[in-house]
Protein backbone atom coordinates (compact mmCIF):
# COMPACT_ATOMS: atom_id res chain seq x y z
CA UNK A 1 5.26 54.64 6.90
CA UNK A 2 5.07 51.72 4.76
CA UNK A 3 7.87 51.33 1.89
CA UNK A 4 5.61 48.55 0.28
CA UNK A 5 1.78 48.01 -0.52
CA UNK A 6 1.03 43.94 -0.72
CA UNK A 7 -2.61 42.96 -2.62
CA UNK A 8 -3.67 39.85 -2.10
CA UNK A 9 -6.42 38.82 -4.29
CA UNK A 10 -9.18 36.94 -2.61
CA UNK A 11 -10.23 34.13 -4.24
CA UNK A 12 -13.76 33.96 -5.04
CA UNK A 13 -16.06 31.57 -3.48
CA UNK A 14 -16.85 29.56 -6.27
CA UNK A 15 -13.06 28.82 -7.05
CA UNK A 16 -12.90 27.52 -3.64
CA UNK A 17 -15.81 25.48 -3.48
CA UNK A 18 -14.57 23.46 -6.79
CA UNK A 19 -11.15 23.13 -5.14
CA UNK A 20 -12.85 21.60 -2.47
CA UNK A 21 -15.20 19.43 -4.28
CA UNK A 22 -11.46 18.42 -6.19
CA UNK A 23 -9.54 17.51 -3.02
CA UNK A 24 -12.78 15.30 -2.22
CA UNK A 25 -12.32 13.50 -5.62
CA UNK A 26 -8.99 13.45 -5.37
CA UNK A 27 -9.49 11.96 -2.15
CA UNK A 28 -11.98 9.48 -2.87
CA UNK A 29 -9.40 8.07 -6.21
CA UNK A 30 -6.73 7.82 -3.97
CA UNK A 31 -8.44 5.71 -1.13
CA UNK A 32 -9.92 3.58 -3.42
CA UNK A 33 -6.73 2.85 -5.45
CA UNK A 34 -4.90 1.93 -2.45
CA UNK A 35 -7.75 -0.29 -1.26
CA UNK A 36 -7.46 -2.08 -4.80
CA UNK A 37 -4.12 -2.35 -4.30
CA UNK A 38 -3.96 -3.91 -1.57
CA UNK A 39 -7.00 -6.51 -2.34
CA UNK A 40 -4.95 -7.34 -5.40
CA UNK A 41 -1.80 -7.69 -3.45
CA UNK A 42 -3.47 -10.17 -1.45
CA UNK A 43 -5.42 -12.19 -4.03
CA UNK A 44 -2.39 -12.62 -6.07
CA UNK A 45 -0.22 -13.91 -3.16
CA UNK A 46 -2.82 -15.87 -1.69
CA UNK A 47 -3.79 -17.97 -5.07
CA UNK A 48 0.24 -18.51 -5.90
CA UNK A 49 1.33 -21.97 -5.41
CA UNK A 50 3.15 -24.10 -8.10
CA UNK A 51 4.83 -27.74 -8.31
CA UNK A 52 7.72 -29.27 -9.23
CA UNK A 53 9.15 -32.94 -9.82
CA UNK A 54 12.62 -33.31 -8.83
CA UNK A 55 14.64 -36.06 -8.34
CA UNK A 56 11.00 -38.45 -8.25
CA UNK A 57 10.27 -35.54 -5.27
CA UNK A 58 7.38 -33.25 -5.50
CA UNK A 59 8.04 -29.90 -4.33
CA UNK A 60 5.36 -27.84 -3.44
CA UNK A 61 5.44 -24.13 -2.96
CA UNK A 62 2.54 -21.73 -1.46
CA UNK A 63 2.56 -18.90 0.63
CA UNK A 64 1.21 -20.82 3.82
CA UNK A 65 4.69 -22.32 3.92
CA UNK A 66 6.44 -19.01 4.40
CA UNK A 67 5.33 -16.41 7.33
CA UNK A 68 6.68 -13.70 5.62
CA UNK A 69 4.62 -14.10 2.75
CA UNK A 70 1.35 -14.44 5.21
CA UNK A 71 2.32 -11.47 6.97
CA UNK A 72 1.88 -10.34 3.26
CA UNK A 73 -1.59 -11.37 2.82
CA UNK A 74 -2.47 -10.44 6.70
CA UNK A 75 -1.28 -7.37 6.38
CA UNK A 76 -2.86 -6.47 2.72
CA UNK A 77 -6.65 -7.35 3.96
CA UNK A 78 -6.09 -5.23 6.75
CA UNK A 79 -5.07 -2.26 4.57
CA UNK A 80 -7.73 -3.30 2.10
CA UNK A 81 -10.43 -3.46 5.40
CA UNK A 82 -9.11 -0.03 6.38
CA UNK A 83 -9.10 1.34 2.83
CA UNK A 84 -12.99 0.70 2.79
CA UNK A 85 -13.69 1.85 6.27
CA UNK A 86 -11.76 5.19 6.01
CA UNK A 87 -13.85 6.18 2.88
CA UNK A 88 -17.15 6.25 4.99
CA UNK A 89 -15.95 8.28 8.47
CA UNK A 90 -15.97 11.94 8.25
CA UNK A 91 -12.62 13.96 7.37
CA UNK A 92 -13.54 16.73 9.79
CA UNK A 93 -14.56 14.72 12.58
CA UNK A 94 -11.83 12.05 13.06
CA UNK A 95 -8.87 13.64 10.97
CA UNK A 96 -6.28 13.09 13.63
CA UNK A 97 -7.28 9.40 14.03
CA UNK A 98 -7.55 9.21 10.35
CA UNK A 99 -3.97 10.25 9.72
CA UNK A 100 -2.62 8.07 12.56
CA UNK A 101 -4.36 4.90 11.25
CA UNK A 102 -3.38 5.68 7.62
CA UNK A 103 0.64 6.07 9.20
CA UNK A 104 -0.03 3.02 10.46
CA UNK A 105 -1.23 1.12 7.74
CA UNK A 106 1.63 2.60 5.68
CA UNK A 107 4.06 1.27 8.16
CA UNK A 108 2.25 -2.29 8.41
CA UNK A 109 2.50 -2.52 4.37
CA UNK A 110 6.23 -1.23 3.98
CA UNK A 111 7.18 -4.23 6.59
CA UNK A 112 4.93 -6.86 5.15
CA UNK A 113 6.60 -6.06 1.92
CA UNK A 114 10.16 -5.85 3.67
CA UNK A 115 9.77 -9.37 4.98
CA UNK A 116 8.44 -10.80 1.76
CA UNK A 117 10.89 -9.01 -0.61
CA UNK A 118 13.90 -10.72 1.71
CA UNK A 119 12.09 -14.20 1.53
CA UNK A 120 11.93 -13.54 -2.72
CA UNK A 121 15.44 -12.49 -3.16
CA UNK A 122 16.53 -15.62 -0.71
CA UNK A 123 14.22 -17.63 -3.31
CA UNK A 124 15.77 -16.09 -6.41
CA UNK A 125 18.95 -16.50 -5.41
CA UNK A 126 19.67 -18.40 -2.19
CA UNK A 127 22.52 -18.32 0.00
CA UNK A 128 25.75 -19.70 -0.60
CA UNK A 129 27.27 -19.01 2.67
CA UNK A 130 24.30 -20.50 4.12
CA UNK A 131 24.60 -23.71 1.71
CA UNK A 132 20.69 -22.31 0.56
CA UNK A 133 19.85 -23.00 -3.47
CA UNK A 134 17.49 -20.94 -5.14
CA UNK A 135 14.10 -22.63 -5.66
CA UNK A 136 12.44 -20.28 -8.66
CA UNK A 137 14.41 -21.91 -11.13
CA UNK A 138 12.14 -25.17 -9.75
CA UNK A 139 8.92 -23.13 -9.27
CA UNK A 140 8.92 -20.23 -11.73
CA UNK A 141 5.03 -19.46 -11.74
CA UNK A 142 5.46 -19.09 -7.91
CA UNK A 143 8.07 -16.48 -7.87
CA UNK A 144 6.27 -14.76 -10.71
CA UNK A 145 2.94 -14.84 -8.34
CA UNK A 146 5.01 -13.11 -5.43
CA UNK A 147 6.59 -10.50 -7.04
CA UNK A 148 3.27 -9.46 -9.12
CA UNK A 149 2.34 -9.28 -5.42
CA UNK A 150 4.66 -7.42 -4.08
CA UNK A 151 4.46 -4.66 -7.05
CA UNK A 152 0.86 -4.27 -6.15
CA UNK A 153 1.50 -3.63 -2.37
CA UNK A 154 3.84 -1.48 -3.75
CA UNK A 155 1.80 0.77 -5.21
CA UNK A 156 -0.67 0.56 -1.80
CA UNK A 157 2.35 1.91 -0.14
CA UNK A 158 2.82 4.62 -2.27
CA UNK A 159 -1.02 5.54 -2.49
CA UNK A 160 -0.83 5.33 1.17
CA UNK A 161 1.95 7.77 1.69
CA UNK A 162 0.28 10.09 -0.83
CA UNK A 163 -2.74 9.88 1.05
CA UNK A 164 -0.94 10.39 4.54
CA UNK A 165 0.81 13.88 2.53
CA UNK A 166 -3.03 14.63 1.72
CA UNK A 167 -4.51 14.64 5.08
CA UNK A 168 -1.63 16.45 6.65
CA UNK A 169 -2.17 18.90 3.78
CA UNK A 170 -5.81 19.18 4.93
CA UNK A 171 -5.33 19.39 8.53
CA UNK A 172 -2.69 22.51 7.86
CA UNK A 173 -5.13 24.24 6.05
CA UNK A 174 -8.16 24.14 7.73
CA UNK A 175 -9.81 26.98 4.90
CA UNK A 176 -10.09 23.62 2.53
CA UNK A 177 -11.55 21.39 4.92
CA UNK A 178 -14.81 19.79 3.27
């Protein structure tokens, strides 16, 4: 005896196939944003360098001088390299290799921008107890360079953990699968 009658409506076929086609777009936006985002990350960090006179000493900053802000530029051309490579291999074949390298790119992006946000906020401010003065006072266009950096790998990161949510979305639902 059944106490309660459930309908389900089926959704038609033509719904579906424009979800689909959707996901795929949405898909597509989000692996090229976070490919853009990370080119620009690394273009921006990579042409920073300013100069400063002080005391009849020029002071030079660029990112080759700092590994941190390499790993930075390293580690956004890799995502960037991925980004490009992911769009072209097939979601069905590959998806568990696809969401295991896009984990890992997110992973090699948060740390790249871990290790250059502590090498900016030691610039910005030094370190007293380390007897460290802060150098963007000296070379403003430099800081300004690395932090417009930073806020682009930023939003790679983000894209990237969007993207990671998408695919596990797709492989849990296998009805949507292009």
């Amino acid at each position: 005896m059944r106490l309660f009658k459930c309908r389900v409506p089926i959704a038609a076929p033509c719904s579906i196939t424009k979800m689909v086609k959707s996901f795929r777009v949405l898909y597509l936006l989000l692996r090229l944003l976070a490919a853009a985002a990370a080119l620009s990350a690394a273009i921006v960090m990579a042409t920073s360098h300013d100069s400063t006179t002080l005391l009849g000493i020029t002071l030079e900053a660029k990112f080759q001088y700092n590994p941190a802000f390499e790993f930075l530029v390293i580690a956004n051309g890799i995502g960037f390299c991925y980004s490009l490579i992911a769009l072209f291999i097939p979601s069905s074949l590959l998806s568990r290799l696809v969401i295991m390298f896009d984990v890992i790119i997110a992973m090699l992006l948060t740390a790249a921008i871990a290790a250059a946000g502590a090498m900016a906020q030691l610039g910005k401010n030094g370190n007293t107890h380390a007897g460290w003065l802060p150098v963007c006072d000296q070379v403003p266009n430099f800081c300004d360079h690395a932090m417009g950096a930073m806020i682009c790998a930023l939003v790679g990161v983000v894209t990237y953990l969007l993207i990671v949510l998408y695919d596990v979305h797709m492989l849990l639902s296998p009805k949507l699968l292009p």
